[in-house]
Protein backbone atom coordinates (compact mmCIF):
# COMPACT_ATOMS: atom_id res chain seq x y z
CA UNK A 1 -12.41 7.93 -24.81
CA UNK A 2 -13.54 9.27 -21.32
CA UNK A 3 -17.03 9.08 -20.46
CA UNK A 4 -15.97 11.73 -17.22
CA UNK A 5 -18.72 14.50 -16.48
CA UNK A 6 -16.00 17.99 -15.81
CA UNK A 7 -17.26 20.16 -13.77
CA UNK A 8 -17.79 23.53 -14.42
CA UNK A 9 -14.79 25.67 -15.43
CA UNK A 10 -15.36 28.23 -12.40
CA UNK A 11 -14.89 25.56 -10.56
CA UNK A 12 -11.91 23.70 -12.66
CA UNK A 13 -10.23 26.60 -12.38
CA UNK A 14 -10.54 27.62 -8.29
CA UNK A 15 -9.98 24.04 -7.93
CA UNK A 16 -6.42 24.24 -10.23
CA UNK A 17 -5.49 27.61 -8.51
CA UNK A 18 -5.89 26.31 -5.30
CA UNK A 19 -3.80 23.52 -5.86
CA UNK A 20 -1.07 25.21 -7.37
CA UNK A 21 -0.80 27.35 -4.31
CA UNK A 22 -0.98 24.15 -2.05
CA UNK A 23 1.90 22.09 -2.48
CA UNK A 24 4.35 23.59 0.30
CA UNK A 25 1.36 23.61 3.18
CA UNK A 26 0.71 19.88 1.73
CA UNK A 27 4.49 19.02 1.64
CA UNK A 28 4.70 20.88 5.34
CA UNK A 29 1.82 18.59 5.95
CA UNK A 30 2.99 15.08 4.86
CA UNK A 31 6.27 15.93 7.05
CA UNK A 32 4.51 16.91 9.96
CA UNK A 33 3.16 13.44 9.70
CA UNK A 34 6.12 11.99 9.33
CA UNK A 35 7.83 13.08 11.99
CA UNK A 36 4.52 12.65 14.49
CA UNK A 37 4.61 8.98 12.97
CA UNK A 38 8.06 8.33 14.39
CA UNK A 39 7.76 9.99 17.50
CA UNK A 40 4.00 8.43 18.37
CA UNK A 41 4.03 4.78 16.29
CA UNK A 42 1.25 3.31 18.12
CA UNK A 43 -0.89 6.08 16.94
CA UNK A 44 -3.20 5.73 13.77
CA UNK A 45 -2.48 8.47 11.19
CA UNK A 46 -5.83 9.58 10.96
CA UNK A 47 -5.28 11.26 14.09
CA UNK A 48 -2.19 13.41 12.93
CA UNK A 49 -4.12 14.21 10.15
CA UNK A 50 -7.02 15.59 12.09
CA UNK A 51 -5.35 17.61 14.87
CA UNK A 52 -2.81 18.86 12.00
CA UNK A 53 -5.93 19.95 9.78
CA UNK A 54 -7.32 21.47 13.40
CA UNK A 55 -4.20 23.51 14.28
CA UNK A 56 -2.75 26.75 12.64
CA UNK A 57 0.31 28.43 12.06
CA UNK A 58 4.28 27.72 12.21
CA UNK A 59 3.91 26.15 15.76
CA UNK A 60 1.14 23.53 14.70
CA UNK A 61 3.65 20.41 14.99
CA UNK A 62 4.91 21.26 18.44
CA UNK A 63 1.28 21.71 19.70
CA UNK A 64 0.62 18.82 18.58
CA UNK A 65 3.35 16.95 19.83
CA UNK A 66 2.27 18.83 23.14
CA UNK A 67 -1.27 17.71 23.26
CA UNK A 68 -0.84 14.35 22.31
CA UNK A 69 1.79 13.84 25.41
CA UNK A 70 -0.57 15.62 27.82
CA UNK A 71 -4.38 14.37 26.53
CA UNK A 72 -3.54 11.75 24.37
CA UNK A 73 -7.16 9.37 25.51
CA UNK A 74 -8.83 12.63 23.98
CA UNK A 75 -7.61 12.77 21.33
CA UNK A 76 -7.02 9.19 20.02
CA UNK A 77 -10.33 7.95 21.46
CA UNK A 78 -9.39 4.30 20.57
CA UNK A 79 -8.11 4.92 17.54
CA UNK A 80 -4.96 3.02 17.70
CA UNK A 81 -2.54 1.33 14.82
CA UNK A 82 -2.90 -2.53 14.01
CA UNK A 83 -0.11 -4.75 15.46
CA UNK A 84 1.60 -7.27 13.10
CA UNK A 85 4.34 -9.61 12.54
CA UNK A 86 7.67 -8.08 12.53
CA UNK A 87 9.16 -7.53 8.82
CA UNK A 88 11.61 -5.64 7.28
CA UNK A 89 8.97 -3.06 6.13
CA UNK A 90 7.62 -2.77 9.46
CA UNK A 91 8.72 -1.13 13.31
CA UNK A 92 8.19 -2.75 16.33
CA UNK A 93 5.49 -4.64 14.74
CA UNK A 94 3.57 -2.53 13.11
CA UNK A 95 2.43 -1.43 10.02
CA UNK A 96 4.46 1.42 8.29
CA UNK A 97 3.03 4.72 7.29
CA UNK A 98 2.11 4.41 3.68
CA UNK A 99 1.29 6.68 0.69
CA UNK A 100 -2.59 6.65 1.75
CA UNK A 101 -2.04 7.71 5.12
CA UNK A 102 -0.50 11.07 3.80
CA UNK A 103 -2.73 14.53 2.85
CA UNK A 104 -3.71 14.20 -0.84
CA UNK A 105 -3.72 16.84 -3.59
CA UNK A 106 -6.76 18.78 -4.61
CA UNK A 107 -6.93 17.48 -8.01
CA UNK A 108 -6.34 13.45 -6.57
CA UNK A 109 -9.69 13.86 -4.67
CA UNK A 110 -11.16 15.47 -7.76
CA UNK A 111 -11.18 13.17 -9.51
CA UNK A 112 -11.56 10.16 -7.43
CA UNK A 113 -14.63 11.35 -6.12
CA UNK A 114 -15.79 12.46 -9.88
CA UNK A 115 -15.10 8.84 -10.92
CA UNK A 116 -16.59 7.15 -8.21
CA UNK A 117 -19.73 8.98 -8.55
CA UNK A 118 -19.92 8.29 -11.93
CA UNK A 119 -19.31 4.30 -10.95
CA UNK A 120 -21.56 4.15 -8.33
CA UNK A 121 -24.64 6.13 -9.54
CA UNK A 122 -27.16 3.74 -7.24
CA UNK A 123 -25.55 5.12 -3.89
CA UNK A 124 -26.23 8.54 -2.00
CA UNK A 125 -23.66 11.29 -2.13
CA UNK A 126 -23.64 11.16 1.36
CA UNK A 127 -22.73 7.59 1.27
CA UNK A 128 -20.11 7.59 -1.12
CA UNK A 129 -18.55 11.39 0.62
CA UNK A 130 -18.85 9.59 4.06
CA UNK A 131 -16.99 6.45 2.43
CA UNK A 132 -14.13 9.02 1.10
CA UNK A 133 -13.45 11.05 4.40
CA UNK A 134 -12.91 7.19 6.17
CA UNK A 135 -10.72 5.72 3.46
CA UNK A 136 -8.65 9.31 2.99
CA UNK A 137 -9.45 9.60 -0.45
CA UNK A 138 -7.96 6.39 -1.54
CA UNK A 139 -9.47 5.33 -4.69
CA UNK A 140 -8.29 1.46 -3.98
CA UNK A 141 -9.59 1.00 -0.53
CA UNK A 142 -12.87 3.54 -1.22
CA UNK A 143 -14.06 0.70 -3.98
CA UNK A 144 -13.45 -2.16 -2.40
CA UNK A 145 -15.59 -0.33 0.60
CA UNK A 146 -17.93 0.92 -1.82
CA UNK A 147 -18.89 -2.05 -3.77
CA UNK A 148 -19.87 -3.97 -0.36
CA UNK A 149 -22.23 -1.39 0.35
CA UNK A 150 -23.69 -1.23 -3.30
CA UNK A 151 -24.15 -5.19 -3.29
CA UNK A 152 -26.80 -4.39 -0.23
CA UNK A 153 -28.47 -2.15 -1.23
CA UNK A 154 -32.07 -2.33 -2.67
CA UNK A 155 -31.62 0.16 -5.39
CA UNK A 156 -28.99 -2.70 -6.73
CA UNK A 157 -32.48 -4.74 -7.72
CA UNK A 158 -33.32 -2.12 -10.17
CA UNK A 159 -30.06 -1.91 -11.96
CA UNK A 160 -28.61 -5.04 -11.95
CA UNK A 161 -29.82 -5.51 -15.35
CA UNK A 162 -27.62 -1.86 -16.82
CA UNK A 163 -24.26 -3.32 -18.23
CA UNK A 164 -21.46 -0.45 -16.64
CA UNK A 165 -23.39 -1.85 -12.92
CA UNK A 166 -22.49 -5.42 -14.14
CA UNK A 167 -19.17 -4.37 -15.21
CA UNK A 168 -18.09 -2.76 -11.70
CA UNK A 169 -20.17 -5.19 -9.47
CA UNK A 170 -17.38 -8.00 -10.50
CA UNK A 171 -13.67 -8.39 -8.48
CA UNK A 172 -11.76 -8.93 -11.81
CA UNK A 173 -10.13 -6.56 -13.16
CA UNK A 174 -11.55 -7.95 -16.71
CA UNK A 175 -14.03 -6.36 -15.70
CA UNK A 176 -13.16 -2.88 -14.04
CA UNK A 177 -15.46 -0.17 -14.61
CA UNK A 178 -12.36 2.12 -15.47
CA UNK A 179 -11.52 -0.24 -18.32
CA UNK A 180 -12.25 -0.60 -21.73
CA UNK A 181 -11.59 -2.28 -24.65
CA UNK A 182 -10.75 -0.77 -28.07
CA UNK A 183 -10.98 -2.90 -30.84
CA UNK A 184 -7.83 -3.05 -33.21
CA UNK A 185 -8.90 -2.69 -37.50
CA UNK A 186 -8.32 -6.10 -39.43
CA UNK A 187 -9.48 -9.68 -39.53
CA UNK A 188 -8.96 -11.46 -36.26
CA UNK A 189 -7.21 -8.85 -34.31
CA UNK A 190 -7.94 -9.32 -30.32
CA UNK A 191 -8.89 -6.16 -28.34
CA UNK A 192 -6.85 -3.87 -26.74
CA UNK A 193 -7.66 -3.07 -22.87
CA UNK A 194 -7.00 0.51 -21.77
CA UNK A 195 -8.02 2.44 -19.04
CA UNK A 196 -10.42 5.47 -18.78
CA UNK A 197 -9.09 9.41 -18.11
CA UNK A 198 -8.88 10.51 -14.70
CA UNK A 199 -7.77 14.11 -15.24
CA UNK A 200 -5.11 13.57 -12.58
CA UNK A 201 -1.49 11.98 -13.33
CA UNK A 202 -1.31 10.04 -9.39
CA UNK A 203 -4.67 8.46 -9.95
CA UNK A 204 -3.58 7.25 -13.60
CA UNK A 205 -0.62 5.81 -12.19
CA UNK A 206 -2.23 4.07 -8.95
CA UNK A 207 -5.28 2.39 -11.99
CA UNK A 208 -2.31 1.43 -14.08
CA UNK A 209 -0.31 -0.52 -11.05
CA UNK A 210 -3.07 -1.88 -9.38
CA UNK A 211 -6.26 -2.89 -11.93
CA UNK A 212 -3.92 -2.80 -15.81
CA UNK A 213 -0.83 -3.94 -15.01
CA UNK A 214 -1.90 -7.20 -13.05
CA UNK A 215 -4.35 -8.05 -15.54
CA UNK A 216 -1.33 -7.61 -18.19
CA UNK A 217 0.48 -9.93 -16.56
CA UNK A 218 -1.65 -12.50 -16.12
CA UNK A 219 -2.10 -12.67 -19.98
CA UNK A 220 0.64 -12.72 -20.59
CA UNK A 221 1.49 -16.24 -18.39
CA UNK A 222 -1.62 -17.55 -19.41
CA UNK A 223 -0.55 -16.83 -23.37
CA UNK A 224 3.34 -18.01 -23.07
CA UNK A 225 1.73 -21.05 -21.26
CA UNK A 226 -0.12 -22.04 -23.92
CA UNK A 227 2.45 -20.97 -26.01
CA UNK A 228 4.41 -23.97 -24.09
CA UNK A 229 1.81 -26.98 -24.10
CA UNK A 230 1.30 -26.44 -27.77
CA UNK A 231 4.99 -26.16 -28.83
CA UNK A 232 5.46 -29.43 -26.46
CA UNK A 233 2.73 -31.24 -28.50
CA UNK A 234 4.23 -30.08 -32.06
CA UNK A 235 7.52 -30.80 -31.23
CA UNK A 236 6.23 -34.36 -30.16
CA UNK A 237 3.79 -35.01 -33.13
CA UNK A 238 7.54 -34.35 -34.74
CA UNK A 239 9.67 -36.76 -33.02
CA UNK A 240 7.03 -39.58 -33.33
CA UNK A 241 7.27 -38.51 -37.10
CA UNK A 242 10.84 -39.24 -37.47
CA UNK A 243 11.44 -42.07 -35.20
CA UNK A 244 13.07 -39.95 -32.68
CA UNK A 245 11.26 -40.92 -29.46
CA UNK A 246 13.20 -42.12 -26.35
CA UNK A 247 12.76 -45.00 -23.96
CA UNK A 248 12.85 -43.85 -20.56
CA UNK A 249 14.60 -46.48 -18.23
CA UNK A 250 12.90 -45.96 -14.77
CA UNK A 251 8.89 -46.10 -16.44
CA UNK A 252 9.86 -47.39 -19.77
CA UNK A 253 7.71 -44.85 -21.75
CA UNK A 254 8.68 -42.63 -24.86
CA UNK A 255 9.54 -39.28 -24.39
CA UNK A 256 11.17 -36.72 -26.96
CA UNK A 257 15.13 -35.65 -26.27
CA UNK A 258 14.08 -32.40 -24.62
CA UNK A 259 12.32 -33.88 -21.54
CA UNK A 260 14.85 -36.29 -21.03
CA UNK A 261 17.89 -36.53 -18.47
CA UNK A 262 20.58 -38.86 -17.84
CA UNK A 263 22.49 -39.95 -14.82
CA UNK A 264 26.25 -39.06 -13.77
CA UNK A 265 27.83 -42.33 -14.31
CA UNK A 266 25.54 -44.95 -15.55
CA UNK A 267 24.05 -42.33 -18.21
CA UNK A 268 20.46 -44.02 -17.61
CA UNK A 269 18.07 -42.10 -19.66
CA UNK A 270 14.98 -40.50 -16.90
CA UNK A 271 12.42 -38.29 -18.59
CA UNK A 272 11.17 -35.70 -16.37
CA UNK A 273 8.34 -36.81 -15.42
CA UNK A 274 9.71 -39.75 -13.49
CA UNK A 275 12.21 -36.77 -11.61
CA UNK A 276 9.31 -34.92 -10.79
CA UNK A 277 7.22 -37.20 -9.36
CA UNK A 278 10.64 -38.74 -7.42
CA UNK A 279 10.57 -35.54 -5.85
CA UNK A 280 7.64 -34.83 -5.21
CA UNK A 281 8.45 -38.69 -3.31
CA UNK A 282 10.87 -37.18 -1.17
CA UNK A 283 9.29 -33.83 -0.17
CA UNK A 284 6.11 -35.02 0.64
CA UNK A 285 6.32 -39.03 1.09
CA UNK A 286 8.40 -41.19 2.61
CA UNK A 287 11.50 -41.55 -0.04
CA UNK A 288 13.83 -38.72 1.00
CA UNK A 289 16.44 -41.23 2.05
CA UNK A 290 15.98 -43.28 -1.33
CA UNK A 291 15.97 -40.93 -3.70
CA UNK A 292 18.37 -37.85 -2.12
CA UNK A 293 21.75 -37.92 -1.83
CA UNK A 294 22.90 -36.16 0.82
CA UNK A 295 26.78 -35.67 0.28
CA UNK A 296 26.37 -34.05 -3.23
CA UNK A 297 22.75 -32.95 -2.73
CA UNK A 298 21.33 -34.09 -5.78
CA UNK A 299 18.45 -36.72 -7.18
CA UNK A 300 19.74 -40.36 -7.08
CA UNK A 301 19.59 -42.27 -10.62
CA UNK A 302 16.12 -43.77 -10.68
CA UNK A 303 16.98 -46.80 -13.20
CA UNK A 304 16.33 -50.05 -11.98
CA UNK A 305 19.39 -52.30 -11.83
CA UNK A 306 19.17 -56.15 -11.49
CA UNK A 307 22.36 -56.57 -8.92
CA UNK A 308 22.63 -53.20 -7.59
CA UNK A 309 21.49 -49.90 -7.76
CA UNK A 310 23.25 -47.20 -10.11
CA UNK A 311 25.36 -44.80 -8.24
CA UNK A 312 25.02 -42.02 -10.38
CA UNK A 313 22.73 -39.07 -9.47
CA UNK A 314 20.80 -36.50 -11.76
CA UNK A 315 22.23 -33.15 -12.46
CA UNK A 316 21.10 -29.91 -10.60
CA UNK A 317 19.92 -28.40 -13.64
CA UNK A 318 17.89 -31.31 -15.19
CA UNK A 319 15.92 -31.07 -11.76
CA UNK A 320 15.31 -27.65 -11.87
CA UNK A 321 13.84 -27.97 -15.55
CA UNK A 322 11.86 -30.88 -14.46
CA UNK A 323 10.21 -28.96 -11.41
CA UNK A 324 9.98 -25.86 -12.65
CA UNK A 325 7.65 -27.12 -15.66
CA UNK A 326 4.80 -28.39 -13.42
CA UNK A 327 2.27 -25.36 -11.54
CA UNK A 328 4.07 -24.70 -8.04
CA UNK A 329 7.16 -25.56 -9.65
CA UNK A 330 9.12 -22.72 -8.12
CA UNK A 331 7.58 -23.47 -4.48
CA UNK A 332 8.20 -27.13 -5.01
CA UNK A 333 12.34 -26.01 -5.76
CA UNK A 334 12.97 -23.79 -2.65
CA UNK A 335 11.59 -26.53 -0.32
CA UNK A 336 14.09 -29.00 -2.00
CA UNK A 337 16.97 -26.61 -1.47
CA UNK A 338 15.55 -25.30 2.03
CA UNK A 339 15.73 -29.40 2.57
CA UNK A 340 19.01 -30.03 0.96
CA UNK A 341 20.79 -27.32 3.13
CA UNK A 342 19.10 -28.33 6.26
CA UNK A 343 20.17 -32.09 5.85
CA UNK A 344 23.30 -30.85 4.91
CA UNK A 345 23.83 -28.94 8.06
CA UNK A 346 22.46 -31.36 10.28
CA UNK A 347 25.17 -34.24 9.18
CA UNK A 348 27.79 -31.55 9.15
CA UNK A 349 30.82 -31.96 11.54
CA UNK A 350 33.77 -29.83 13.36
CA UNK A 351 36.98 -30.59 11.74
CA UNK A 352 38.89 -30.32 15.38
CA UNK A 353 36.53 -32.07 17.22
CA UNK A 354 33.05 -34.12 17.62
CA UNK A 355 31.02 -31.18 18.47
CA UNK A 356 27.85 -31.36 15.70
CA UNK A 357 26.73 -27.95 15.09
CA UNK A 358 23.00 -28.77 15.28
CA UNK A 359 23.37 -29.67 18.81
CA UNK A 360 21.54 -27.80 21.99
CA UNK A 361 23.36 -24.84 22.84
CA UNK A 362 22.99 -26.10 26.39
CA UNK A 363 24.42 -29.41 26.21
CA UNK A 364 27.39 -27.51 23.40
CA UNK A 365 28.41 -25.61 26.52
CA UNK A 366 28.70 -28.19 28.85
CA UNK A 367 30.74 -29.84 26.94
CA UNK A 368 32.73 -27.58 25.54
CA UNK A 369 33.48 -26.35 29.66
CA UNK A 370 34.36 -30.33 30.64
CA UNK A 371 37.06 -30.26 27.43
CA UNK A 372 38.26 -27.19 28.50
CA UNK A 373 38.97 -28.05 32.12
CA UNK A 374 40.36 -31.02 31.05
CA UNK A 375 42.70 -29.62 28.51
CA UNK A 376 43.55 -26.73 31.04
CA UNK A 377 44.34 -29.65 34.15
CA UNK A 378 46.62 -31.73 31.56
CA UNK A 379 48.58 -28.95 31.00
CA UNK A 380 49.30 -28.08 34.51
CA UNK A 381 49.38 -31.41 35.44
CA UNK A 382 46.32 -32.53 37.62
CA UNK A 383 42.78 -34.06 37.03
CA UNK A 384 39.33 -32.80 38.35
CA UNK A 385 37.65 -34.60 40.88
CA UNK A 386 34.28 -34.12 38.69
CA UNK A 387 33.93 -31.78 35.74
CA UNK A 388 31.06 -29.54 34.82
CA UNK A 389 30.15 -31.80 32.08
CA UNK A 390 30.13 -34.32 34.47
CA UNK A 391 33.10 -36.57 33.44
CA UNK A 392 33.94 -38.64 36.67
CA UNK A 393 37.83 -39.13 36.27
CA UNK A 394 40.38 -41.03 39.15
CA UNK A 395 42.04 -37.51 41.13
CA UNK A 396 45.65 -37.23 41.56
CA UNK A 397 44.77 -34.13 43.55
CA UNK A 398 41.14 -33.90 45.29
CA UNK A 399 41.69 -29.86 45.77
CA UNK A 400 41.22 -27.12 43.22
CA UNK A 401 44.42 -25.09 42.72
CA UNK A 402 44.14 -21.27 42.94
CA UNK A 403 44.65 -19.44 39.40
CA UNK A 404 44.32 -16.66 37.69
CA UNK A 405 42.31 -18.54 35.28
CA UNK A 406 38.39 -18.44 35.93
CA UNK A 407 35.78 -21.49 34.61
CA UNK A 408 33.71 -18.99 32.35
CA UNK A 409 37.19 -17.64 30.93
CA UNK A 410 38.09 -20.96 30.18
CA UNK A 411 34.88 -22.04 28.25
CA UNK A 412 34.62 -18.42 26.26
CA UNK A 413 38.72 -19.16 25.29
CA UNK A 414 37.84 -23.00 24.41
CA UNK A 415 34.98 -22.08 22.14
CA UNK A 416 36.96 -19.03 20.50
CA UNK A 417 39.62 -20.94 19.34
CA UNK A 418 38.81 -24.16 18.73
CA UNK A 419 34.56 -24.29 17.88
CA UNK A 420 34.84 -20.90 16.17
CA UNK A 421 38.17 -21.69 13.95
């Protein structure tokens, strides 16, 4: 099933020996870089990985650590790690030290050079070994690289007409030149993709997350969603059979029982189409006041009434069928709920007073420091002359009394125990 050229067993086996008595200097290795990856973050790996490969012996991470603290320019030479957004995945805003950063195993860059030979047959060895020693052996990133330089080349005139250079000049993964398709024995059986031997088990797994898996997926929505349209259209054709259609009362069209909705109190009947277009309304148009209501957070009833409107609302669930059936359903449901909180919020109230929570934390304060000197000079019995939220108030004493009590004291007790209850 593997079209893979071996090498030589002299070779195989120097190159299986040598591995097997590699994997404590590579584990030392990988830590090594671990550790100078915390203690040097704005550093690119490739460094660590150079001046660890150039350095000997037990000692090799504190001379390291050593020479990058006293000749780091020399050493980096510009070579310095991509700031980003703050995440949870990243530090200080960079990227974290992934899987591809680390030393690979002898057999890994094996075979991922074997293979990518094999692929890319109209490049130069010293292209595609150059390509490797930049990318660190990673077979993802070394492709991607790879097939850029293959589409500019001039051999590429000369073989664009061979079917594998077809297959691995195209970005799908339909179309990857590890995979094939193995046709399955009887009448109108579909084939089967799998993917190509690699001789190495971490190679396998990285083809199987990154080029079979996706493409897996993706068949599989694409087949349930047909799946979906067609059982809609049956179970139709079957309602219109037997009479069983429903009258929707906000567009007046027919509709079978399992698109339809109905309303809290009034029990309208609203197909979903209507609730996803009233939606749609509110998000991005002009009708979130209309059609929202903001106390239960739910769809108003959409039936037109010929005194007044309906007070009923649609349930939470009916919505989330109705949304969730269109393409960018799910997007289309966290903005209404990312809405629906935010209104909420907004038009939420303190129980012990008429501080709103969304107000400026600036203008909270002040207030909160002119109630709390006012509270503070009822109870011993005077007024303020003028507060610090400004409150202007008739004096029964013009002087400030001496206390143990201090102004920020005040505020921090005011907004313990009564904004924070």
């Amino acid at each position: 099933m593997s079209s893979r050229v071996a090498l030589p067993a002299l070779e195989l086996d120097q190159t299986k020996a040598t591995e097997d008595g590699d994997e404590e200097r590579l584990a030392e290795l990988n830590g090594s870089l671990t550790v100078l990856a915390t203690i040097f973050p704005r550093i690119a790996p490739e460094v660590f990985r150079e001046m660890l490969q150039t350095f000997h012996g037990e000692s090799r991470l504190h001379v390291v650590t050593e020479q990058l603290l006293k000749h780091q320019d020399e050493w980096v030479k510009g070579r310095w790690r991509k700031a980003v957004k703050e995440t949870d995945n990243s530090k200080d805003g960079l990227l974290p030290v992934t899987a591809e950063d680390y030393f690979r195993r002898a057999s890994y860059k094996w075979a991922v050079r074997t293979s990518l030979h094999e692929e890319f047959k109209v490049l130069s060895r010293s292209k595609i070994e150059g390509v490797l020693a930049e990318e660190n052996f990673c077979y993802t990133r070394a492709r991607l690289t790879l097939q850029n330089v293959a589409s500019k080349s001039w051999r590429n005139s000369f073989n664009v007409i061979l079917s594998k250079w077809l297959k691995s000049s195209k970005s799908t993964n339909e179309h990857h030149y590890m995979m094939i398709w193995l046709k399955n024995r009887g009448e109108g059986a579909n084939s089967v993709p799998v993917l190509k031997e690699t001789g190495d088990e971490e190679l396998d797994v990285e083809l199987y997350q990154d080029v079979l898996l996706p493409f897996l997926q993706k068949t599989k929505r694409e087949r349930e969603d047909k799946d979906w349209e067609f059982a809609m259209t049956l179970n139709e054709a079957e309602a219109m059979d037997a009479q069983a259609m429903y009258e929707c009362q906000c567009c007046f069209s027919d509709t079978t029982f399992e698109q339809m909705a109905t309303c809290t109190t009034g029990a309208h009947v609203i197909c979903f189409r209507c609730i996803k277009n009233a939606v749609s309304e509110a998000l991005f148009g002009q009708s979130w006041e209309r059609n929202i209501e903001h106390t239960r957070g739910q769809l108003k009833c959409l039936a037109p009434m010929s005194d007044e409107s309906c007070d009923g609302c649609i349930s939470h669930s009916a919505i989330r069928r109705a949304i969730l059936q269109s393409k960018g359903g799910k997007e289309a449901l966290v903005k209404l709920e990312t809405r629906v909180a935010e209104e909420s919020l907004m038009k939420s109230q303190c129980d012990k007073c008429d501080l709103y929570i969304n107000e400026d934390d600036e203008n909270l304060v002040k207030r909160a420091g002119a109630l709390a000197e006012k509270e503070w000079r009822e109870k011993e019995g005077m007024t303020a002359v003028m507060g610090i939220g400004g409150v202007q108030e008739d004096a029964s004493r013009a002087t400030w009394q001496v206390t143990d009590w201090t102004m920020q004291g005040l505020i921090d007790w005011w907004v313990k125990n009564v904004i924070d209850c």
